[in-house]
PDB file of N, CA and C in Angstrom:
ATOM      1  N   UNK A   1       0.843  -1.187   0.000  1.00  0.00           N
ATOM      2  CA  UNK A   1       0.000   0.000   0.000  1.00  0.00           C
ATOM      3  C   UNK A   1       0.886   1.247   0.000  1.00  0.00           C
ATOM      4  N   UNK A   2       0.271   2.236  -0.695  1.00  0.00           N
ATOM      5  CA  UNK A   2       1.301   3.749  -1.072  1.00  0.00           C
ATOM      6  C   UNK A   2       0.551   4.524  -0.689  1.00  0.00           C
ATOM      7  N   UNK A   3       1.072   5.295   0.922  1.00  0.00           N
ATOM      8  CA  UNK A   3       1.008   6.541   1.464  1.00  0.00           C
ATOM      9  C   UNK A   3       0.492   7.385   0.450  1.00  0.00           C
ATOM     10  N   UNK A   4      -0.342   8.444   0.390  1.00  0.00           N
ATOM     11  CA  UNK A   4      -0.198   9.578  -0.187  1.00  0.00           C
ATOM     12  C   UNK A   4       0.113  11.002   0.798  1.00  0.00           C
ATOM     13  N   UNK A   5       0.020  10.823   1.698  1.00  0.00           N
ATOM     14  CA  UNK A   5       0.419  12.059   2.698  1.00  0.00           C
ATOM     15  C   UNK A   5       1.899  12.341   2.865  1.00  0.00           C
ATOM     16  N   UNK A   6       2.608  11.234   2.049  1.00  0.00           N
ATOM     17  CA  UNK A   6       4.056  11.640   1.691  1.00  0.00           C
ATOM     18  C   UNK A   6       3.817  12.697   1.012  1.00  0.00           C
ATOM     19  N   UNK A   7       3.349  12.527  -0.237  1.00  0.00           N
ATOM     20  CA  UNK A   7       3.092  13.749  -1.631  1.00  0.00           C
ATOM     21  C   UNK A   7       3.036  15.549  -1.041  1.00  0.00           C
ATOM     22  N   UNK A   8       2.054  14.772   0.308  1.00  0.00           N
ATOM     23  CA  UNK A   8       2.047  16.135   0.579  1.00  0.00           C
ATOM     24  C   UNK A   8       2.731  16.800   1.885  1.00  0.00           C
ATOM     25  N   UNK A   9       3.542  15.455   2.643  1.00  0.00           N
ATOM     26  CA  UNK A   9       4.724  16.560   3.564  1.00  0.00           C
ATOM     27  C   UNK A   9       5.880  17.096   1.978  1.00  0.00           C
ATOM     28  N   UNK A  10       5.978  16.257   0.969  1.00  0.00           N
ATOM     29  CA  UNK A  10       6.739  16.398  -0.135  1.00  0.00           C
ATOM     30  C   UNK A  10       6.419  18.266  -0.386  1.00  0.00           C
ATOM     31  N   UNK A  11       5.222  18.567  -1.108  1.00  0.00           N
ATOM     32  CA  UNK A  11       4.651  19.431  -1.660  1.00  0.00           C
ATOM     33  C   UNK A  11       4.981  20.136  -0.032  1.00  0.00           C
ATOM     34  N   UNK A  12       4.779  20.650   0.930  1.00  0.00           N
ATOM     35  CA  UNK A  12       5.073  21.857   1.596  1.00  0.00           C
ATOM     36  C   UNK A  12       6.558  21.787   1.853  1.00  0.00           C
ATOM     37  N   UNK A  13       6.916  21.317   1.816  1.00  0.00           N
ATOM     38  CA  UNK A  13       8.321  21.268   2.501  1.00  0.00           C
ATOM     39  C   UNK A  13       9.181  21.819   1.267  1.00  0.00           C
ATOM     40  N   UNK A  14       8.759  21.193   0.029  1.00  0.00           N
ATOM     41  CA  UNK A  14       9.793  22.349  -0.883  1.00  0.00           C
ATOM     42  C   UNK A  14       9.090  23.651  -0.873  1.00  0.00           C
ATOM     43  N   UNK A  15       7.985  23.873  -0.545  1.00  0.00           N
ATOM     44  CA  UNK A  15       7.561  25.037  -1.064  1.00  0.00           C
ATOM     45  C   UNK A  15       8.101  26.014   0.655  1.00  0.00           C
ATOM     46  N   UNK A  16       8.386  25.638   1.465  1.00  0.00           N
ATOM     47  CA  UNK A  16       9.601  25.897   2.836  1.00  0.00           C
ATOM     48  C   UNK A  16      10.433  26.136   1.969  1.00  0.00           C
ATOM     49  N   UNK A  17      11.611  25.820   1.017  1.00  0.00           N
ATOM     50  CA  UNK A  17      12.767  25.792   0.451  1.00  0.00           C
ATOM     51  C   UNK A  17      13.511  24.696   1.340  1.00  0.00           C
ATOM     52  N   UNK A  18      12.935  23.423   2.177  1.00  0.00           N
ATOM     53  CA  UNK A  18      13.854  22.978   3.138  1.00  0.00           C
ATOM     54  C   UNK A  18      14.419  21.698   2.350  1.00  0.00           C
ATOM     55  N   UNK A  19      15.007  20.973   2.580  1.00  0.00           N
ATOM     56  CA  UNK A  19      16.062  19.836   1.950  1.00  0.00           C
ATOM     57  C   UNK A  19      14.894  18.713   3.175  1.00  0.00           C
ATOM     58  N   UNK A  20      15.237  17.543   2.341  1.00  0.00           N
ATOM     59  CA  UNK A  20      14.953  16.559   3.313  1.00  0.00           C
ATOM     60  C   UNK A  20      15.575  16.538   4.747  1.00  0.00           C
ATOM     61  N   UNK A  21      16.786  16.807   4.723  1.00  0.00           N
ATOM     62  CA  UNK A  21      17.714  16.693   6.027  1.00  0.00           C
ATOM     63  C   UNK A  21      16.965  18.026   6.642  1.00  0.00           C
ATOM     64  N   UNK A  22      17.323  18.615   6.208  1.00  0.00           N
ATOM     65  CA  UNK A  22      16.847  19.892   7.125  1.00  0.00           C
ATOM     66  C   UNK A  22      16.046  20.205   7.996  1.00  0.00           C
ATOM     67  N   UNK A  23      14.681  19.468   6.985  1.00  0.00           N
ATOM     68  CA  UNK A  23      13.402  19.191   7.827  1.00  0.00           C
ATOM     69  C   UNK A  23      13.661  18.009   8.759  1.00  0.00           C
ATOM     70  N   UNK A  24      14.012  16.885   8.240  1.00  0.00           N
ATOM     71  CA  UNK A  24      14.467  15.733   9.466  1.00  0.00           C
ATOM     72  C   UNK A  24      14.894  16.426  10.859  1.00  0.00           C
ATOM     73  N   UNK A  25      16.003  17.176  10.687  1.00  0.00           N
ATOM     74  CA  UNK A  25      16.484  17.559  11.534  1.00  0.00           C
ATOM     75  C   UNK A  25      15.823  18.333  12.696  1.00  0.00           C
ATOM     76  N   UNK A  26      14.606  19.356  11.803  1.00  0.00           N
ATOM     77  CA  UNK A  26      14.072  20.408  12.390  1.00  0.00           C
ATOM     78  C   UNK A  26      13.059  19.633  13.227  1.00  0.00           C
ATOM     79  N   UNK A  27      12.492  18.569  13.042  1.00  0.00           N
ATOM     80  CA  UNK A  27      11.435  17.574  13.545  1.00  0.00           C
ATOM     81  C   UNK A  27      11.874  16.395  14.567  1.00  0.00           C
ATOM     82  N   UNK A  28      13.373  16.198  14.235  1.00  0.00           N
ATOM     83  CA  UNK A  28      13.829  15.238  15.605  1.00  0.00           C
ATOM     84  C   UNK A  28      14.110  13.818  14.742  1.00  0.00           C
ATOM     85  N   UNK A  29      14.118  13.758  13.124  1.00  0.00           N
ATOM     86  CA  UNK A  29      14.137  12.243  12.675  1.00  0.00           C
ATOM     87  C   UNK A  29      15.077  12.430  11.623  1.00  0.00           C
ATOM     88  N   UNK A  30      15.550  11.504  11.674  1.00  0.00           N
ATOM     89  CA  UNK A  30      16.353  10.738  10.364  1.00  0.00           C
ATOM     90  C   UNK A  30      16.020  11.428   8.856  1.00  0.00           C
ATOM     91  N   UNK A  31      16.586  11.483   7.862  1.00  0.00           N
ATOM     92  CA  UNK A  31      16.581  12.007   6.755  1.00  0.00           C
ATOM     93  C   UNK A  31      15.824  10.703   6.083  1.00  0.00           C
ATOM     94  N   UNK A  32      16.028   9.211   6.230  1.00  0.00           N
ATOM     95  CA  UNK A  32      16.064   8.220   5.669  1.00  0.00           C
ATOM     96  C   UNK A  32      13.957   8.280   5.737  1.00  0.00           C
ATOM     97  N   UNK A  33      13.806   8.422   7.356  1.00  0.00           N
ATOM     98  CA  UNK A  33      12.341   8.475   7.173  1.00  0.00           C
ATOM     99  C   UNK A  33      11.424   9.404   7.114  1.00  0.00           C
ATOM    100  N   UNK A  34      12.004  10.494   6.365  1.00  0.00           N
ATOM    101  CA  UNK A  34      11.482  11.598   5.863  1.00  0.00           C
ATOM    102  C   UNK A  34      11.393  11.114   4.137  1.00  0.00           C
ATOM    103  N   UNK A  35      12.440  10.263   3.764  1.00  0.00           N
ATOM    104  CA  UNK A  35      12.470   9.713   2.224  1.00  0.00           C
ATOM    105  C   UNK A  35      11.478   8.907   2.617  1.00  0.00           C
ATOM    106  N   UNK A  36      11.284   7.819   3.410  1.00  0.00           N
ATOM    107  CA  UNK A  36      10.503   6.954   3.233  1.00  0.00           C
ATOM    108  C   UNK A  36       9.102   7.413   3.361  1.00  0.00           C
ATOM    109  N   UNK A  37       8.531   8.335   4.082  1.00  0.00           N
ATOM    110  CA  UNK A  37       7.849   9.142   4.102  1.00  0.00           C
ATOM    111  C   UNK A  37       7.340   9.419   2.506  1.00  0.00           C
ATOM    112  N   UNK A  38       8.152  10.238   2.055  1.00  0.00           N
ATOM    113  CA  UNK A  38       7.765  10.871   0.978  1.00  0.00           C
ATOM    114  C   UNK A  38       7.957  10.180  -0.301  1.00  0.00           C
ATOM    115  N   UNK A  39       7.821   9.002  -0.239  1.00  0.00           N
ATOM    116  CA  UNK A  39       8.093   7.687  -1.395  1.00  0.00           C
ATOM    117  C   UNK A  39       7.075   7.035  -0.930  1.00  0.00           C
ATOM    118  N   UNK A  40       5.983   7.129  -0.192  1.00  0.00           N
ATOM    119  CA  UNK A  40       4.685   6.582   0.198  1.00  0.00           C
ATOM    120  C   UNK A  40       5.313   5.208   0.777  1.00  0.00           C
ATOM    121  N   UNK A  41       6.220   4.801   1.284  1.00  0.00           N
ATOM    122  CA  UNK A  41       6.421   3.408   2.049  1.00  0.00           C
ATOM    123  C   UNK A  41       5.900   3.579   3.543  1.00  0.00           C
ATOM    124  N   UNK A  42       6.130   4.533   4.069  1.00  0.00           N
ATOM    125  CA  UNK A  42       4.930   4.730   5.358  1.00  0.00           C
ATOM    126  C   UNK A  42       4.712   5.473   6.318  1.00  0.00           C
ATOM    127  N   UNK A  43       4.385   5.792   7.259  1.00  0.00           N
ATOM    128  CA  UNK A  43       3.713   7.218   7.253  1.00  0.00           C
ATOM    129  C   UNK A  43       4.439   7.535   8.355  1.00  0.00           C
ATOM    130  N   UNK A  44       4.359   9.309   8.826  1.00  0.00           N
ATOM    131  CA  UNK A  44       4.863   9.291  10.517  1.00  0.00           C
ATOM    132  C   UNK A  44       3.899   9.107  11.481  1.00  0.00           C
ATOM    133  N   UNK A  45       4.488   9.130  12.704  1.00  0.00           N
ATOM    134  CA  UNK A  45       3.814   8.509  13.576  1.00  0.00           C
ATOM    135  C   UNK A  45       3.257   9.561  14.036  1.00  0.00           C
ATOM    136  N   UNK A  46       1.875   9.377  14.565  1.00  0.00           N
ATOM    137  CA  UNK A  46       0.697  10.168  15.351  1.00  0.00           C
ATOM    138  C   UNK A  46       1.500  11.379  15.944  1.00  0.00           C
ATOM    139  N   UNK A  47       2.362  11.159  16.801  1.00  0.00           N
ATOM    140  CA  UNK A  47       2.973  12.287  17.667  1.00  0.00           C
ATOM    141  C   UNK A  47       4.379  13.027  16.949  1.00  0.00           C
ATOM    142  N   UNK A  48       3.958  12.846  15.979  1.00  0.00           N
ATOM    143  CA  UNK A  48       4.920  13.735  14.977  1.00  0.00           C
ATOM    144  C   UNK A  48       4.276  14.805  13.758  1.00  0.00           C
ATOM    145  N   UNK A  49       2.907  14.642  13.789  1.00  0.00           N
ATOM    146  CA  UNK A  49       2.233  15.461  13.246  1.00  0.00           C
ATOM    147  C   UNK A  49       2.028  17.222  13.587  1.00  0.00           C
ATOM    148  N   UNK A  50       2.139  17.296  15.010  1.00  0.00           N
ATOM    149  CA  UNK A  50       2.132  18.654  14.978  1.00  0.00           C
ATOM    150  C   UNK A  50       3.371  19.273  15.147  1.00  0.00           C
ATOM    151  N   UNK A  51       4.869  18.603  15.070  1.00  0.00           N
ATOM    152  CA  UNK A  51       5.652  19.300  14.529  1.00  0.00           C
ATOM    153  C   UNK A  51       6.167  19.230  12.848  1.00  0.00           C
ATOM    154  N   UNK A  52       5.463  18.351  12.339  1.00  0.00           N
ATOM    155  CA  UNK A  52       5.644  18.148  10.997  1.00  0.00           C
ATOM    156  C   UNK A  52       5.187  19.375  10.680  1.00  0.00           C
ATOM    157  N   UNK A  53       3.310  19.722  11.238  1.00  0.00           N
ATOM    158  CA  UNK A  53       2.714  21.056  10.811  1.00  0.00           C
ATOM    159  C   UNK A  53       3.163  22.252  11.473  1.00  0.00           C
ATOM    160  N   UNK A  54       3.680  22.226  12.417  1.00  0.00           N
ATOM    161  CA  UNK A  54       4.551  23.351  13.183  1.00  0.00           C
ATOM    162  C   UNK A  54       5.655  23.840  11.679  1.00  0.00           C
ATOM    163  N   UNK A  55       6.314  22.757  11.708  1.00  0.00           N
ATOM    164  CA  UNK A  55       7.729  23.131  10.732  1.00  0.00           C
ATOM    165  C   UNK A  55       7.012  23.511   9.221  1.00  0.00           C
ATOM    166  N   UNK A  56       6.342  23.363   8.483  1.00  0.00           N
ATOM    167  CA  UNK A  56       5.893  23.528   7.133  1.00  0.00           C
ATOM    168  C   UNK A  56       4.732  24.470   7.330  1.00  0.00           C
ATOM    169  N   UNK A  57       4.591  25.171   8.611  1.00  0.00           N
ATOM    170  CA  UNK A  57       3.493  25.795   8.768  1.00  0.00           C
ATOM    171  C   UNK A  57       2.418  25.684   7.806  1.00  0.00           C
ATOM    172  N   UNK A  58       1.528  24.742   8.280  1.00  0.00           N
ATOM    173  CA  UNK A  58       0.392  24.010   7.458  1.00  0.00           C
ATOM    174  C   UNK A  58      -0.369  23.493   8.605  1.00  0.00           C
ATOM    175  N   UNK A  59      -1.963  23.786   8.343  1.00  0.00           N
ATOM    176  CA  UNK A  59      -2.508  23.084   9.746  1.00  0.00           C
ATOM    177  C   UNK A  59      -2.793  21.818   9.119  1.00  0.00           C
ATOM    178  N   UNK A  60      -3.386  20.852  10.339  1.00  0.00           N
ATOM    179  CA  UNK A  60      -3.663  19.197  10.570  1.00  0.00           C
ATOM    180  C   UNK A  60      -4.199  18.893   9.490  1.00  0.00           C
ATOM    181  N   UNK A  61      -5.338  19.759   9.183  1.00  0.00           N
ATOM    182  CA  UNK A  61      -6.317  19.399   8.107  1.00  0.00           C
ATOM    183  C   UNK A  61      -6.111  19.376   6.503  1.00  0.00           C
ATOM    184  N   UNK A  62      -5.100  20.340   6.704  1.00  0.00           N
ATOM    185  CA  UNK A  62      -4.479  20.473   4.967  1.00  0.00           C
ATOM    186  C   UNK A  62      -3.806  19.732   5.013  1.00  0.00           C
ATOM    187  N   UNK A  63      -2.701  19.196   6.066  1.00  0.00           N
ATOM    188  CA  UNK A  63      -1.490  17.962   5.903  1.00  0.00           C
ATOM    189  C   UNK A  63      -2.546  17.231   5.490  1.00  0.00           C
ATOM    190  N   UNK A  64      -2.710  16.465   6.559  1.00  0.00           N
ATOM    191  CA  UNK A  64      -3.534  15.374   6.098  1.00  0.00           C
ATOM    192  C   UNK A  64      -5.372  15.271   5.476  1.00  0.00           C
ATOM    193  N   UNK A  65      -4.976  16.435   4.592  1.00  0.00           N
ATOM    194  CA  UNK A  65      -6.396  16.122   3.256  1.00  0.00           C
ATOM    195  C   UNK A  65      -7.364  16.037   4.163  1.00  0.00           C
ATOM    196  N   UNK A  66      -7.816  16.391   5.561  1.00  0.00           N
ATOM    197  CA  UNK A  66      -9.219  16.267   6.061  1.00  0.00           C
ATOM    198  C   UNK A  66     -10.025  17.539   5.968  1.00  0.00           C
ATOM    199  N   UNK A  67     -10.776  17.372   5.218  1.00  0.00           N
ATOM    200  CA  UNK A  67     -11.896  18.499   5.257  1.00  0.00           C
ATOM    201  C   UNK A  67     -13.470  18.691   6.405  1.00  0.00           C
ATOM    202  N   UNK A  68     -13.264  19.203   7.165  1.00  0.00           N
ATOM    203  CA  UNK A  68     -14.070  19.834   8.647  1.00  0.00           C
ATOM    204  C   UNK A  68     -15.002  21.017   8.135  1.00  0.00           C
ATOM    205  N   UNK A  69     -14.712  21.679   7.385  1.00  0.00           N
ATOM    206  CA  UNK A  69     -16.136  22.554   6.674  1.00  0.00           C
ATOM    207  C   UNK A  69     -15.645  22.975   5.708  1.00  0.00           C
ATOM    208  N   UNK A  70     -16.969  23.288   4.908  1.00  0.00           N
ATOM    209  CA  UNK A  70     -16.150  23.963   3.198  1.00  0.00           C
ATOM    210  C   UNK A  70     -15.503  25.650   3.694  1.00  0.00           C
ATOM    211  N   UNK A  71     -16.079  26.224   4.551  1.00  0.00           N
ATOM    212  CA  UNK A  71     -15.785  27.781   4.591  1.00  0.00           C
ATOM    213  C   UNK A  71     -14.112  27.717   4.981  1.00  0.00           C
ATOM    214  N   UNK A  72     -13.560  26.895   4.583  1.00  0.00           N
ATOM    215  CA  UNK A  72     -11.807  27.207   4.866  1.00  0.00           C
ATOM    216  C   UNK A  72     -11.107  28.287   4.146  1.00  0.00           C
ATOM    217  N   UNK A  73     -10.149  29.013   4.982  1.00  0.00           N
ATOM    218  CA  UNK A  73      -9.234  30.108   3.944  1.00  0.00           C
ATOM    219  C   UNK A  73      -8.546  29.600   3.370  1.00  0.00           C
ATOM    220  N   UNK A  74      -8.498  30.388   1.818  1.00  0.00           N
ATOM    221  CA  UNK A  74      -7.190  30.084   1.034  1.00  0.00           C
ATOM    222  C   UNK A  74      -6.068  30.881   1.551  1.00  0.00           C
ATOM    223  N   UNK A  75      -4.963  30.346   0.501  1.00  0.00           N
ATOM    224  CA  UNK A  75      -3.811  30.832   0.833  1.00  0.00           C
ATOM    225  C   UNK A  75      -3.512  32.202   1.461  1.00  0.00           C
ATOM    226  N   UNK A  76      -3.902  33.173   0.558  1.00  0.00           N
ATOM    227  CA  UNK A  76      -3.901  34.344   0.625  1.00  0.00           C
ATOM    228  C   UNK A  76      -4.704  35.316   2.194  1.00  0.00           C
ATOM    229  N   UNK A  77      -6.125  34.300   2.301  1.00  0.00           N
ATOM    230  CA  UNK A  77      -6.697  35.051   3.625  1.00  0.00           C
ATOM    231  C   UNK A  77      -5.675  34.491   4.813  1.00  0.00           C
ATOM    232  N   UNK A  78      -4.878  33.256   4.846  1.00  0.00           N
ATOM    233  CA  UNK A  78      -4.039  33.178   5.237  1.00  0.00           C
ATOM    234  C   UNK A  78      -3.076  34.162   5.634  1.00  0.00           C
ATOM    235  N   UNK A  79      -2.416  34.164   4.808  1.00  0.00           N
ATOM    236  CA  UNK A  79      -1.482  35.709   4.712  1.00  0.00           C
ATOM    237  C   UNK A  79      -1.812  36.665   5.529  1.00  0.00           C
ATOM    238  N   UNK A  80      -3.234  37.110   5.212  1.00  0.00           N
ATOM    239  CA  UNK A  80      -3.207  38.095   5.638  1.00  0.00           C
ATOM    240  C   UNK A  80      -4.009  38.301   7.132  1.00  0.00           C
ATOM    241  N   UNK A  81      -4.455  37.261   7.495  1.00  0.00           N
ATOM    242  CA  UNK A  81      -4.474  36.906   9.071  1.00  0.00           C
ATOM    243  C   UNK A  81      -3.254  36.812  10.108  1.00  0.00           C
ATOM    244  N   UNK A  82      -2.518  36.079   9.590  1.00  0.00           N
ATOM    245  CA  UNK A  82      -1.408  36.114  10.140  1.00  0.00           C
ATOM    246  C   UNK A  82      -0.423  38.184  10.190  1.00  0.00           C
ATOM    247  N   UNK A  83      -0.411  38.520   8.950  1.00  0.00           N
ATOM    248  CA  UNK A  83      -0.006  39.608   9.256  1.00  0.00           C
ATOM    249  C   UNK A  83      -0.846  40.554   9.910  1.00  0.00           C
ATOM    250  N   UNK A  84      -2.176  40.496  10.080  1.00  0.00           N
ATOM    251  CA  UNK A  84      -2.844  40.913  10.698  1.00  0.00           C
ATOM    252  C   UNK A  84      -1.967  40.770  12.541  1.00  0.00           C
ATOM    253  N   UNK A  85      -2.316  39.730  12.573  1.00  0.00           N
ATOM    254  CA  UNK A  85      -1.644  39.329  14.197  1.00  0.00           C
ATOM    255  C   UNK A  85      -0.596  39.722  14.629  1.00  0.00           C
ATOM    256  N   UNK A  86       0.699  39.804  13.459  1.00  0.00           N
ATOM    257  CA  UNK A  86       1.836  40.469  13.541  1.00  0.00           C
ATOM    258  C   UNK A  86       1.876  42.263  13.775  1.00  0.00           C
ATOM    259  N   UNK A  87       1.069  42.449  13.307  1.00  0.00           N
ATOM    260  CA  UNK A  87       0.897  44.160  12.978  1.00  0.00           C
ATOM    261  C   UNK A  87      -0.232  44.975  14.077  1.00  0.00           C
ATOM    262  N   UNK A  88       0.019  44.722  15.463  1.00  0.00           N
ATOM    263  CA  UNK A  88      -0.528  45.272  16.562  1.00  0.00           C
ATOM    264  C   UNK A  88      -0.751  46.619  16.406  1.00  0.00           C
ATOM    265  N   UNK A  89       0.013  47.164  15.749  1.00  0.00           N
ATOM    266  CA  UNK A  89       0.009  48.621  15.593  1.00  0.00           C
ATOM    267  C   UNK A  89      -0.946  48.913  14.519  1.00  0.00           C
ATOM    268  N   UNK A  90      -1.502  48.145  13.498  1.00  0.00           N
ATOM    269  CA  UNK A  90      -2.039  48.774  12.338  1.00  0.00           C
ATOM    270  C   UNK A  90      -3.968  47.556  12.663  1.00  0.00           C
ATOM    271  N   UNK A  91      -3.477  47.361  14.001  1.00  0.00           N
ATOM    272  CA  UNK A  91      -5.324  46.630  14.459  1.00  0.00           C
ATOM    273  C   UNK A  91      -6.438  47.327  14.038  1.00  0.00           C
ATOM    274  N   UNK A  92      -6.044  48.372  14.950  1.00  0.00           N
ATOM    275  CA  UNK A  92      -7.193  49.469  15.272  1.00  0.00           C
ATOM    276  C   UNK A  92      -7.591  50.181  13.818  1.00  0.00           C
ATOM    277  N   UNK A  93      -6.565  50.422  13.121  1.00  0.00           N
ATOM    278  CA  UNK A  93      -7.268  50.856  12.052  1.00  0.00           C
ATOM    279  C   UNK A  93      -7.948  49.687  10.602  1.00  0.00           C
ATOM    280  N   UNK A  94      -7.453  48.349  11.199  1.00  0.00           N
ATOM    281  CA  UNK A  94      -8.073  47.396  10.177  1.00  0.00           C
ATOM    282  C   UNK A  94      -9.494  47.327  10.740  1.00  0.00           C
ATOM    283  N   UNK A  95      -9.789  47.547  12.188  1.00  0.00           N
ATOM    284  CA  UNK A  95     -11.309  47.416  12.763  1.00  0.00           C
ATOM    285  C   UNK A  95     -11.839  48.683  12.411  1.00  0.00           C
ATOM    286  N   UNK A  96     -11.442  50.226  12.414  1.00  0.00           N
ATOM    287  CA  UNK A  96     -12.092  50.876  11.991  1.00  0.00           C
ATOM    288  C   UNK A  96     -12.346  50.815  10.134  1.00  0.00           C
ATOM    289  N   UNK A  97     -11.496  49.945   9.582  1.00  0.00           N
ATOM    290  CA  UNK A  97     -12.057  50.171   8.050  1.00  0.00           C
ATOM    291  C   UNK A  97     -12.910  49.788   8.170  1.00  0.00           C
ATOM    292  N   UNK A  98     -13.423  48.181   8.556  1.00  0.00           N
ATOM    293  CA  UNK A  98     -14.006  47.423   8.363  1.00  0.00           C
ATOM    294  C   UNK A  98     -15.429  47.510   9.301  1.00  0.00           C
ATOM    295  N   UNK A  99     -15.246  48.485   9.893  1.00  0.00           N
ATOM    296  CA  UNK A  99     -16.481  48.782  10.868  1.00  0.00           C
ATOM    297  C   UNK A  99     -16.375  47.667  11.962  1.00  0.00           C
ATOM    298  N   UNK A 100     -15.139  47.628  12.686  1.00  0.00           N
ATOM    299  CA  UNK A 100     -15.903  46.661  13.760  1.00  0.00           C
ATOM    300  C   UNK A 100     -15.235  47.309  14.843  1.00  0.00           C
ATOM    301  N   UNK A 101     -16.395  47.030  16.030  1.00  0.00           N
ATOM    302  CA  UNK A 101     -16.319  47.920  17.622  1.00  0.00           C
ATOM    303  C   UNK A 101     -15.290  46.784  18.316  1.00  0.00           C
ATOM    304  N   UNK A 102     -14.326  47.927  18.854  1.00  0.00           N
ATOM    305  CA  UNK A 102     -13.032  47.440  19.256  1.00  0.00           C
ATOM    306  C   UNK A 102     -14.065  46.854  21.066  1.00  0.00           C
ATOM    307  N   UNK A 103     -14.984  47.053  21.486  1.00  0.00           N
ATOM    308  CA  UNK A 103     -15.592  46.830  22.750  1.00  0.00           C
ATOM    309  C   UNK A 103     -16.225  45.198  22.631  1.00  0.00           C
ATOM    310  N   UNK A 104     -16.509  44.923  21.622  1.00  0.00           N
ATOM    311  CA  UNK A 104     -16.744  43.150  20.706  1.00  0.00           C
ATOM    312  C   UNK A 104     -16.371  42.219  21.053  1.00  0.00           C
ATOM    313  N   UNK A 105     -14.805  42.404  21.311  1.00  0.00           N
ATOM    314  CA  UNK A 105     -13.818  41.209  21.365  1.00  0.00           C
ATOM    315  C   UNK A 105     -14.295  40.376  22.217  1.00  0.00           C
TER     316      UNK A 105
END
């Protein structure tokens, strides 16, 4: 039987720019079962998933292809949530574009 959730630690991890080793490394494993991994021979183990998605910053559900509701963000609202969170200073005026009462939260 052939993994396909190799394909896709495969697919984020170059799009990281990381090398197989690199990521091995960054996760605590071997280079060998990061190949084997990503050659569909077999999968990682349960308690290696949320630093797999930690390191390729990708949540649970996109690693592993599970879909939990259609209203998911793409890439891009991505983006810009996250810089949202980063940019404390420019909050207040993304809630006043958008009309929302900073008293809400």
């Amino acid at each position: 039987m052939k993994y396909e959730l190799g394909n896709r630690i495969r697919k984020y991890r170059e799009q990281r720019g990381l090398s197989q080793k690199e990521f091995a490394s960054m996760i605590g494993v071997s280079n060998s079962r990061v190949s084997n991994w990503e050659q569909g021979l077999n999968r990682p183990d349960a308690d290696l998933v949320a630093d797999i998605c930690r390191v390729l910053d990708v949540s649970p559900s996109l690693l592993l292809d599970v879909r939990l509701s259609t209203d998911e963000l793409n890439d891009r609202e991505k983006e810009l949530i996250r810089a949202y969170r980063t940019r404390t200073d420019l909050q207040k005026a993304v809630h006043l574009l958008f009309g929302l009462d900073d008293r809400k939260k």
